[in-house]
PDB file of N, CA and C in Angstrom:
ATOM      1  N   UNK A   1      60.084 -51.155  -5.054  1.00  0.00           N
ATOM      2  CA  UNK A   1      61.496 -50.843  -4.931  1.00  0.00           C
ATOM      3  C   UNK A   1      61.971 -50.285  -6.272  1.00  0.00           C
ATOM      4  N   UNK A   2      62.571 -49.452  -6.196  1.00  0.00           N
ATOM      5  CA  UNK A   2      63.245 -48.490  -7.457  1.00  0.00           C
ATOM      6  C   UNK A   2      64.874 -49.159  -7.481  1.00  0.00           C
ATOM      7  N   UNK A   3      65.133 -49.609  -8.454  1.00  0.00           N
ATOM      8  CA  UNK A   3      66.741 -50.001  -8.950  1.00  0.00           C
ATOM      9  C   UNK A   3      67.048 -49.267 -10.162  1.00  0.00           C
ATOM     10  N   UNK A   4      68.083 -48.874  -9.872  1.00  0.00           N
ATOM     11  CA  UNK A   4      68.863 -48.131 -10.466  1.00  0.00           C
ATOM     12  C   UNK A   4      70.203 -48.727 -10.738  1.00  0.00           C
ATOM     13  N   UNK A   5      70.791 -48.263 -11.966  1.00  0.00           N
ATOM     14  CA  UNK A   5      72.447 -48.630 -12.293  1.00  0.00           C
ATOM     15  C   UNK A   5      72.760 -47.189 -12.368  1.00  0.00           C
ATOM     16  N   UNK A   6      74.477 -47.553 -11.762  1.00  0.00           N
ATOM     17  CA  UNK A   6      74.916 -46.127 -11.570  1.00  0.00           C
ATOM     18  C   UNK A   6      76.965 -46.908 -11.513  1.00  0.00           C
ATOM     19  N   UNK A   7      77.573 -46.001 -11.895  1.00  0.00           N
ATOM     20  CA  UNK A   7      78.896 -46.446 -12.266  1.00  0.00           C
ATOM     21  C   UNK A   7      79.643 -45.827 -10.639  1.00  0.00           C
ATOM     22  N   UNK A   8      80.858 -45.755 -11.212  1.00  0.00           N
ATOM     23  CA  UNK A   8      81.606 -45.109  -9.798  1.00  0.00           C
ATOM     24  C   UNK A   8      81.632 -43.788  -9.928  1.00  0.00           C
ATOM     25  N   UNK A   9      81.132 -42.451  -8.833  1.00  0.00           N
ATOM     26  CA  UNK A   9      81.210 -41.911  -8.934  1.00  0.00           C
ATOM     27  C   UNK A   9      80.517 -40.758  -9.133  1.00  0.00           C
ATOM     28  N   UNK A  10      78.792 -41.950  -9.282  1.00  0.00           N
ATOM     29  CA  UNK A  10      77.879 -41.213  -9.801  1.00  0.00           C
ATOM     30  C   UNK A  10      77.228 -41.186  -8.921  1.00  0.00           C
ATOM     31  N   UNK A  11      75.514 -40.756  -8.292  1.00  0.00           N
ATOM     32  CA  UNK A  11      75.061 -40.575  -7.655  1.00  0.00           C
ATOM     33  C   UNK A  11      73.855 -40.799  -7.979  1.00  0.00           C
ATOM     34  N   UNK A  12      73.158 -40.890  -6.588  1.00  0.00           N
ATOM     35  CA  UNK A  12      71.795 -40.375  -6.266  1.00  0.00           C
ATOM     36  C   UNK A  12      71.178 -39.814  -5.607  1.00  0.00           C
ATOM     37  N   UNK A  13      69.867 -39.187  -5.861  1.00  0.00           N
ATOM     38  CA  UNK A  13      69.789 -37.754  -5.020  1.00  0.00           C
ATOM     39  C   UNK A  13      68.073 -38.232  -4.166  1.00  0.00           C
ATOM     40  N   UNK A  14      68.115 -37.902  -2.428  1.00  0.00           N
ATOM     41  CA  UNK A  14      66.586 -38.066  -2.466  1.00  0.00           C
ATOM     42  C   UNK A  14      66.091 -37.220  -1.809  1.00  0.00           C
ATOM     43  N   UNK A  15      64.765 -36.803  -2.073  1.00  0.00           N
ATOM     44  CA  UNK A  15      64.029 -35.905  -1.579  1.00  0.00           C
ATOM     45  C   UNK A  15      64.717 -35.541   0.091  1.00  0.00           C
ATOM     46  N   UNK A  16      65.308 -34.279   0.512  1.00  0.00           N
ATOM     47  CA  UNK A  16      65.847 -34.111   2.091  1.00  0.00           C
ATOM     48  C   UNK A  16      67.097 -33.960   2.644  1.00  0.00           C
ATOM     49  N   UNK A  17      67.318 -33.622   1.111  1.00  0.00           N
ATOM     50  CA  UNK A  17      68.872 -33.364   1.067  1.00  0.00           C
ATOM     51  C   UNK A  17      69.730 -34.961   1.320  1.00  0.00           C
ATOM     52  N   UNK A  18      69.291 -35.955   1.103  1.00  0.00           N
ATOM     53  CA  UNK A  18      70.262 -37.201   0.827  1.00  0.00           C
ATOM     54  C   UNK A  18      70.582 -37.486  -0.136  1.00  0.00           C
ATOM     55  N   UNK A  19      72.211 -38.146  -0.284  1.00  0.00           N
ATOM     56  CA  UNK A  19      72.847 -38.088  -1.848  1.00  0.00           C
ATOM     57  C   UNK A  19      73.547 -39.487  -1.545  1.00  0.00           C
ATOM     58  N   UNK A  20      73.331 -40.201  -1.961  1.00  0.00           N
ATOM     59  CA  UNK A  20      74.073 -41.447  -2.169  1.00  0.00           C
ATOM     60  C   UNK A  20      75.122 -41.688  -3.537  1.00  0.00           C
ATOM     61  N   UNK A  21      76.394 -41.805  -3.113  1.00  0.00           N
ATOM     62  CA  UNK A  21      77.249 -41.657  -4.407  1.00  0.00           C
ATOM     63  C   UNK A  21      78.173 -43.450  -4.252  1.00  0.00           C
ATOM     64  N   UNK A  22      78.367 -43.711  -5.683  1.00  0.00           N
ATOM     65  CA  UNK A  22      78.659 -44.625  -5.779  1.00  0.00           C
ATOM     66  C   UNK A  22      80.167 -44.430  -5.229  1.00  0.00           C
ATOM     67  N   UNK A  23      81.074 -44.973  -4.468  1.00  0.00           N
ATOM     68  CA  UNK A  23      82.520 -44.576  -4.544  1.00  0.00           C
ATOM     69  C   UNK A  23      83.643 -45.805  -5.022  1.00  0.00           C
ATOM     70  N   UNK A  24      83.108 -46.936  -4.906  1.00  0.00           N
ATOM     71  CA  UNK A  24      83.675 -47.838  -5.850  1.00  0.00           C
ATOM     72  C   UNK A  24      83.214 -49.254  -5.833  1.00  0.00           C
ATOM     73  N   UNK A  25      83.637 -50.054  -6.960  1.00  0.00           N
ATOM     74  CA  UNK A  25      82.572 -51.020  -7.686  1.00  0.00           C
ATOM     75  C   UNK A  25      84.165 -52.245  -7.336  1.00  0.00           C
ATOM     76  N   UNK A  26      83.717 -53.505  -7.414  1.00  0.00           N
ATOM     77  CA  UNK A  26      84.691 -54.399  -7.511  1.00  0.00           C
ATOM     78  C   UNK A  26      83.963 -55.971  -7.518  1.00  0.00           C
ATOM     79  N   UNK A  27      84.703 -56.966  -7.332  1.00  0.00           N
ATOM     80  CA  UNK A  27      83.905 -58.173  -6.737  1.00  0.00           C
ATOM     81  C   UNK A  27      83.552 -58.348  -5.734  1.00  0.00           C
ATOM     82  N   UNK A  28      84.261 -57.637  -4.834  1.00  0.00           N
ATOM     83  CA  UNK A  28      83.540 -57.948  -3.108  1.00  0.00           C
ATOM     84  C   UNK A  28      83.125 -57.423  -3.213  1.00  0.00           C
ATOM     85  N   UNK A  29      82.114 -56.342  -3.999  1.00  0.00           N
ATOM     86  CA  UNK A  29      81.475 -55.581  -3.490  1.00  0.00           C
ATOM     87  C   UNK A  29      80.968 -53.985  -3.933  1.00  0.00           C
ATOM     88  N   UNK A  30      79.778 -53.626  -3.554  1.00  0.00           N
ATOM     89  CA  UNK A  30      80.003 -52.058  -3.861  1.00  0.00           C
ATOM     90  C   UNK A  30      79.890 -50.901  -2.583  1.00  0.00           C
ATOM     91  N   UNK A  31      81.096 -50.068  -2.818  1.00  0.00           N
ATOM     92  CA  UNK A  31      81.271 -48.997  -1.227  1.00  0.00           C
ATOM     93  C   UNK A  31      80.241 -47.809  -2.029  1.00  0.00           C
ATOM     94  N   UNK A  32      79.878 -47.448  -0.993  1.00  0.00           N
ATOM     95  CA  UNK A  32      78.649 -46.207  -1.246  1.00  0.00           C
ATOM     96  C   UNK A  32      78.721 -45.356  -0.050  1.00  0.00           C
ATOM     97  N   UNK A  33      78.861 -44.264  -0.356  1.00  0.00           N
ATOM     98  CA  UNK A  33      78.994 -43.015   0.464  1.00  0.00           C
ATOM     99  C   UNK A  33      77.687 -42.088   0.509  1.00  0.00           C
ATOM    100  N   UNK A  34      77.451 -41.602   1.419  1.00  0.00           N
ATOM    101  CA  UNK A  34      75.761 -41.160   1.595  1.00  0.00           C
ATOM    102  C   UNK A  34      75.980 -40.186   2.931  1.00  0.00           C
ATOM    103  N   UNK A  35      75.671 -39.094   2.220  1.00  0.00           N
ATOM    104  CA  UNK A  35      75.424 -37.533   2.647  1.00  0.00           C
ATOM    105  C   UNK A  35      74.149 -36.837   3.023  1.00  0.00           C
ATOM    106  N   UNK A  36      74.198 -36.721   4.365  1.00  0.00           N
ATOM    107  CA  UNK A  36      72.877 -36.289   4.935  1.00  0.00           C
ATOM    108  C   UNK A  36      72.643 -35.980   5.991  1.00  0.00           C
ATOM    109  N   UNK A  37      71.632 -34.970   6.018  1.00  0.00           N
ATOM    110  CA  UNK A  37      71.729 -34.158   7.007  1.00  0.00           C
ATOM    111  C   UNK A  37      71.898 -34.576   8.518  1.00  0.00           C
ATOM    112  N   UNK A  38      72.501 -34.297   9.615  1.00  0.00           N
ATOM    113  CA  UNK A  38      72.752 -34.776  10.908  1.00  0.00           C
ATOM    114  C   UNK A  38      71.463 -35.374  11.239  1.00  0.00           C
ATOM    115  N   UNK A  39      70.362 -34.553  11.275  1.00  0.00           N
ATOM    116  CA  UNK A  39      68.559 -35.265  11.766  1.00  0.00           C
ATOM    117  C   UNK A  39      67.779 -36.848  11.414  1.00  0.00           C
ATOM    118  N   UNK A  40      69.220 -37.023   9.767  1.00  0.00           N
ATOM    119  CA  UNK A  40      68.632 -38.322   9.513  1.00  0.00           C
ATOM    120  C   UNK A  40      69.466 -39.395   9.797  1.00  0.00           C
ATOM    121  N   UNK A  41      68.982 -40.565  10.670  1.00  0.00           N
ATOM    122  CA  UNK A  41      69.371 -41.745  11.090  1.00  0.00           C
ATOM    123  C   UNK A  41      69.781 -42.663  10.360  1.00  0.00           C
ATOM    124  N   UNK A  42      70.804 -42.823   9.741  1.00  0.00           N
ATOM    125  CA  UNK A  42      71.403 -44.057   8.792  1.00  0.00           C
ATOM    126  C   UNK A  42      71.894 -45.538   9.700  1.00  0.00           C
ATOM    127  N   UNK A  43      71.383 -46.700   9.317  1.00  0.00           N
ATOM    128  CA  UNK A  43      71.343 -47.708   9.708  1.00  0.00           C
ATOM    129  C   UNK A  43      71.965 -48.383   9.010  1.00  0.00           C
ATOM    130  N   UNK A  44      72.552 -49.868   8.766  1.00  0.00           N
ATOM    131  CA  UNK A  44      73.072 -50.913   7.802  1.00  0.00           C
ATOM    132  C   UNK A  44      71.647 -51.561   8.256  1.00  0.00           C
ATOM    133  N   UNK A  45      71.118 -52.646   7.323  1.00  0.00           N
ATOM    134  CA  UNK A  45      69.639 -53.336   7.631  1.00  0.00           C
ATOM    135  C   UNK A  45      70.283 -54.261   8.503  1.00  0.00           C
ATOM    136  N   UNK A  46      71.373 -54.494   8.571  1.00  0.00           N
ATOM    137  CA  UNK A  46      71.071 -55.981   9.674  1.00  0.00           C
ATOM    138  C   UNK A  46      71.134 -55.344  11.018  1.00  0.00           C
ATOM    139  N   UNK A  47      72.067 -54.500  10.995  1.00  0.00           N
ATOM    140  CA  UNK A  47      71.715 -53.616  12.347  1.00  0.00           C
ATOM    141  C   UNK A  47      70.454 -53.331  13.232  1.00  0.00           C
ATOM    142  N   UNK A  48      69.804 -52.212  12.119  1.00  0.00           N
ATOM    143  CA  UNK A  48      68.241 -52.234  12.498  1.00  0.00           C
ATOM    144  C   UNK A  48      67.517 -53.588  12.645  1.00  0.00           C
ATOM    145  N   UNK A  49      67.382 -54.294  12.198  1.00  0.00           N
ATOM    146  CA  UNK A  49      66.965 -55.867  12.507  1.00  0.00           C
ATOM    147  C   UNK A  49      66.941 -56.698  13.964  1.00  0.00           C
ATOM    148  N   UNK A  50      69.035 -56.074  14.114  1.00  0.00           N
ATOM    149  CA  UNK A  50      69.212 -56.867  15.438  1.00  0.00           C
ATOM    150  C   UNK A  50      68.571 -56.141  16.660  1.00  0.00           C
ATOM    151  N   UNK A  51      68.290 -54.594  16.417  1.00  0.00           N
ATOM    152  CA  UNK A  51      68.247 -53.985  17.355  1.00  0.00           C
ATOM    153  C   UNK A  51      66.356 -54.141  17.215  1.00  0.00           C
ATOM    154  N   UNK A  52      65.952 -54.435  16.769  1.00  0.00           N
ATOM    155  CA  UNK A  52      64.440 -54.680  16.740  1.00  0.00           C
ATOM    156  C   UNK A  52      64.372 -55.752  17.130  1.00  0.00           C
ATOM    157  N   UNK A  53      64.879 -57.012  17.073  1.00  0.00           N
ATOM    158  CA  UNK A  53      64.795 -58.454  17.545  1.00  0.00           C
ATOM    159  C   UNK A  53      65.016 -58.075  19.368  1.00  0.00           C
ATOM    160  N   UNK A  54      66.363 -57.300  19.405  1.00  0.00           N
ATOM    161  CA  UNK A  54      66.196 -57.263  20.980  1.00  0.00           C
ATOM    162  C   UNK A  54      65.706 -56.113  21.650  1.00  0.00           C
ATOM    163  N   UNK A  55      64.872 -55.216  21.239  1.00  0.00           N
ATOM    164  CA  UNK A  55      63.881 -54.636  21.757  1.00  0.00           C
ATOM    165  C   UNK A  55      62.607 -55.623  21.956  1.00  0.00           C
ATOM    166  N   UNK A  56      62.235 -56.327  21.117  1.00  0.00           N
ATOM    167  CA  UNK A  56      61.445 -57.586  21.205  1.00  0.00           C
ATOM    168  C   UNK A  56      61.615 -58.112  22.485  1.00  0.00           C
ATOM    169  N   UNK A  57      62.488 -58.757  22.601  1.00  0.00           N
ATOM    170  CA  UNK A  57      63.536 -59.802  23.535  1.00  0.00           C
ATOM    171  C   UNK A  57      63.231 -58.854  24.802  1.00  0.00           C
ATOM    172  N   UNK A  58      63.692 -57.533  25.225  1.00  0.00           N
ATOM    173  CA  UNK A  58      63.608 -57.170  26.135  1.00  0.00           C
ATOM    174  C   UNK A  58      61.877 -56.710  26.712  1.00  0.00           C
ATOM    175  N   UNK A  59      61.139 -56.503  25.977  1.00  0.00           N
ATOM    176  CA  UNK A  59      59.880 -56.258  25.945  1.00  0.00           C
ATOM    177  C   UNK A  59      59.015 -57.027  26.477  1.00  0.00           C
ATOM    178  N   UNK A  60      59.740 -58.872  26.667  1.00  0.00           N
ATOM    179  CA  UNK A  60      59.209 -60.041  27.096  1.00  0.00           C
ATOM    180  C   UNK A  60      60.093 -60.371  28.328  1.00  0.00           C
ATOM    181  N   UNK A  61      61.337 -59.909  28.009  1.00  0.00           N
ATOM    182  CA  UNK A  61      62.023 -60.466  29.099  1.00  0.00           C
ATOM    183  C   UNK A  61      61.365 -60.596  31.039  1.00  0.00           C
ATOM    184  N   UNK A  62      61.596 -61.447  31.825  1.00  0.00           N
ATOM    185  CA  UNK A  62      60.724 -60.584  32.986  1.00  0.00           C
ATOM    186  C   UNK A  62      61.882 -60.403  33.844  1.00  0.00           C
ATOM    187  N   UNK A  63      61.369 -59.324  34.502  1.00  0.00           N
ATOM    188  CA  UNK A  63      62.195 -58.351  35.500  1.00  0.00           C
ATOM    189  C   UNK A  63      62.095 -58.846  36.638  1.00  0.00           C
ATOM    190  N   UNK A  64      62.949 -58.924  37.600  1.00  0.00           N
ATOM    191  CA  UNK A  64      62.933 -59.444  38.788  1.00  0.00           C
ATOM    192  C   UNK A  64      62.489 -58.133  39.884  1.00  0.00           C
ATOM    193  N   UNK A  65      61.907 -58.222  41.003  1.00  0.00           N
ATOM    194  CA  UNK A  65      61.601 -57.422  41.710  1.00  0.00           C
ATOM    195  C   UNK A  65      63.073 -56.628  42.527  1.00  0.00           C
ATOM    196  N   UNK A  66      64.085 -57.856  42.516  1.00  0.00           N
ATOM    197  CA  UNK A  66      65.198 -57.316  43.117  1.00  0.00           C
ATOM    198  C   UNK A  66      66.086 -55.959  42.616  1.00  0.00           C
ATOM    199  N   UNK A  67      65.897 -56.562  40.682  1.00  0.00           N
ATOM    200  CA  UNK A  67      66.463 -55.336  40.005  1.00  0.00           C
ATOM    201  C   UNK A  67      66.071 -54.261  39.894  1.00  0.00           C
ATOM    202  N   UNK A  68      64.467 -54.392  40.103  1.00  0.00           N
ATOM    203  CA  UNK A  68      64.014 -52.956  39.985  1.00  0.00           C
ATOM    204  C   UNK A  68      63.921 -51.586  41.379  1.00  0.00           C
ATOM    205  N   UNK A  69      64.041 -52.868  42.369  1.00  0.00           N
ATOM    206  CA  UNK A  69      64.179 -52.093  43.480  1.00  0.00           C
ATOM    207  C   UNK A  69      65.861 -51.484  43.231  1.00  0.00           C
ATOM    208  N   UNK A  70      66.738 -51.890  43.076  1.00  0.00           N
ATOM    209  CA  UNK A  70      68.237 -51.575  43.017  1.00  0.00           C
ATOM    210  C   UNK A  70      67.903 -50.274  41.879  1.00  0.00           C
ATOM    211  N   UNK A  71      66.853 -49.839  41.421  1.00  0.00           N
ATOM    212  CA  UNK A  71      66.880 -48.736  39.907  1.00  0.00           C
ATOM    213  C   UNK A  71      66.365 -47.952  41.098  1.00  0.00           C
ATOM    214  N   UNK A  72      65.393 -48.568  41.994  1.00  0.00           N
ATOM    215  CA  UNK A  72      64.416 -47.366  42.970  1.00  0.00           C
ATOM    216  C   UNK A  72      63.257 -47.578  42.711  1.00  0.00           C
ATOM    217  N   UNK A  73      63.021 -48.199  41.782  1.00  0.00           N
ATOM    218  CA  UNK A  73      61.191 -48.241  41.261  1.00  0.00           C
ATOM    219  C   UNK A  73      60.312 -49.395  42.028  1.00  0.00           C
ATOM    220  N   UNK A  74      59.691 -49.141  42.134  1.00  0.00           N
ATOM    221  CA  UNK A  74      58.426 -50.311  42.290  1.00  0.00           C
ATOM    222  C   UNK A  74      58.508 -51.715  41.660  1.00  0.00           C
ATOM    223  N   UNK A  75      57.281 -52.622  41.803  1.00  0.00           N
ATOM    224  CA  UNK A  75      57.322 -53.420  41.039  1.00  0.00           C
ATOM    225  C   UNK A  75      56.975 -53.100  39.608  1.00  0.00           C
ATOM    226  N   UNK A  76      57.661 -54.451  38.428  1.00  0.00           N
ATOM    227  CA  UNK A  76      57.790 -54.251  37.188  1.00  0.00           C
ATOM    228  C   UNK A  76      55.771 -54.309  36.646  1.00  0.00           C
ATOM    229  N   UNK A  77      56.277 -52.708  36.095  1.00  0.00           N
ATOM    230  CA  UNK A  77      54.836 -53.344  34.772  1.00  0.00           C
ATOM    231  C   UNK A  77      54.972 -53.929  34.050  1.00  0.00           C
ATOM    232  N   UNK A  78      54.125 -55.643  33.756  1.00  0.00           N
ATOM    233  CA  UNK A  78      54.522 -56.131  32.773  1.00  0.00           C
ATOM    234  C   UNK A  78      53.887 -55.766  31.212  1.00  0.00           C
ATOM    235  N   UNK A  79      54.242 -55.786  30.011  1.00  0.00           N
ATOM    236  CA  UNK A  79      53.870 -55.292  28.846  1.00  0.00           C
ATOM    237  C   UNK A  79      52.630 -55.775  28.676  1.00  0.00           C
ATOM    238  N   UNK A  80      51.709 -54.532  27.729  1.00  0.00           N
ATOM    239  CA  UNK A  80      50.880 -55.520  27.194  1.00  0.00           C
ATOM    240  C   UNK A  80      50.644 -56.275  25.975  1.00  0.00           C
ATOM    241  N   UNK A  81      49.605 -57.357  26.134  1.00  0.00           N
ATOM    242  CA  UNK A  81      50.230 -58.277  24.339  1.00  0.00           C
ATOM    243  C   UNK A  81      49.691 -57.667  23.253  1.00  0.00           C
TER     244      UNK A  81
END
């Protein structure tokens, strides 16, 4: 992991045209503004986290034969481990 200090205002630049700029510093906290191209996917980490926990979750979940007939499909393939 690369750490860096950077004041308000200042920036950082990464390979792909992304620019992360500091926009202000305080005790709660630091706001950061980040510029980049439409193609790249910006996440907060707990986000990505939750949404990986319940892709998990759904990956195990089991499907009832009733619901899948109501989609039109067959019976459920279940995953493999």
């Amino acid at each position: 992991m690369l750490i860096l200090g950077r004041r308000e205002g200042e920036s950082i630049l990464i390979d792909g045209g992304i620019r992360i700029v500091v926009v202000s510093c305080d005790r709660g906290g630091v706001r950061i503004g980040i510029e980049a191209p439409g193609s790249v996917k910006i996440l907060r980490g707990e986000i990505a986290d939750q949404v990986a926990k319940e892709n998990q979750r759904a990956a195990t979940a089991p499907v009832s034969p009733e619901f899948m007939a109501s989609l039109g499909l067959g019976a459920p393939v279940k995953p493999s481990a």
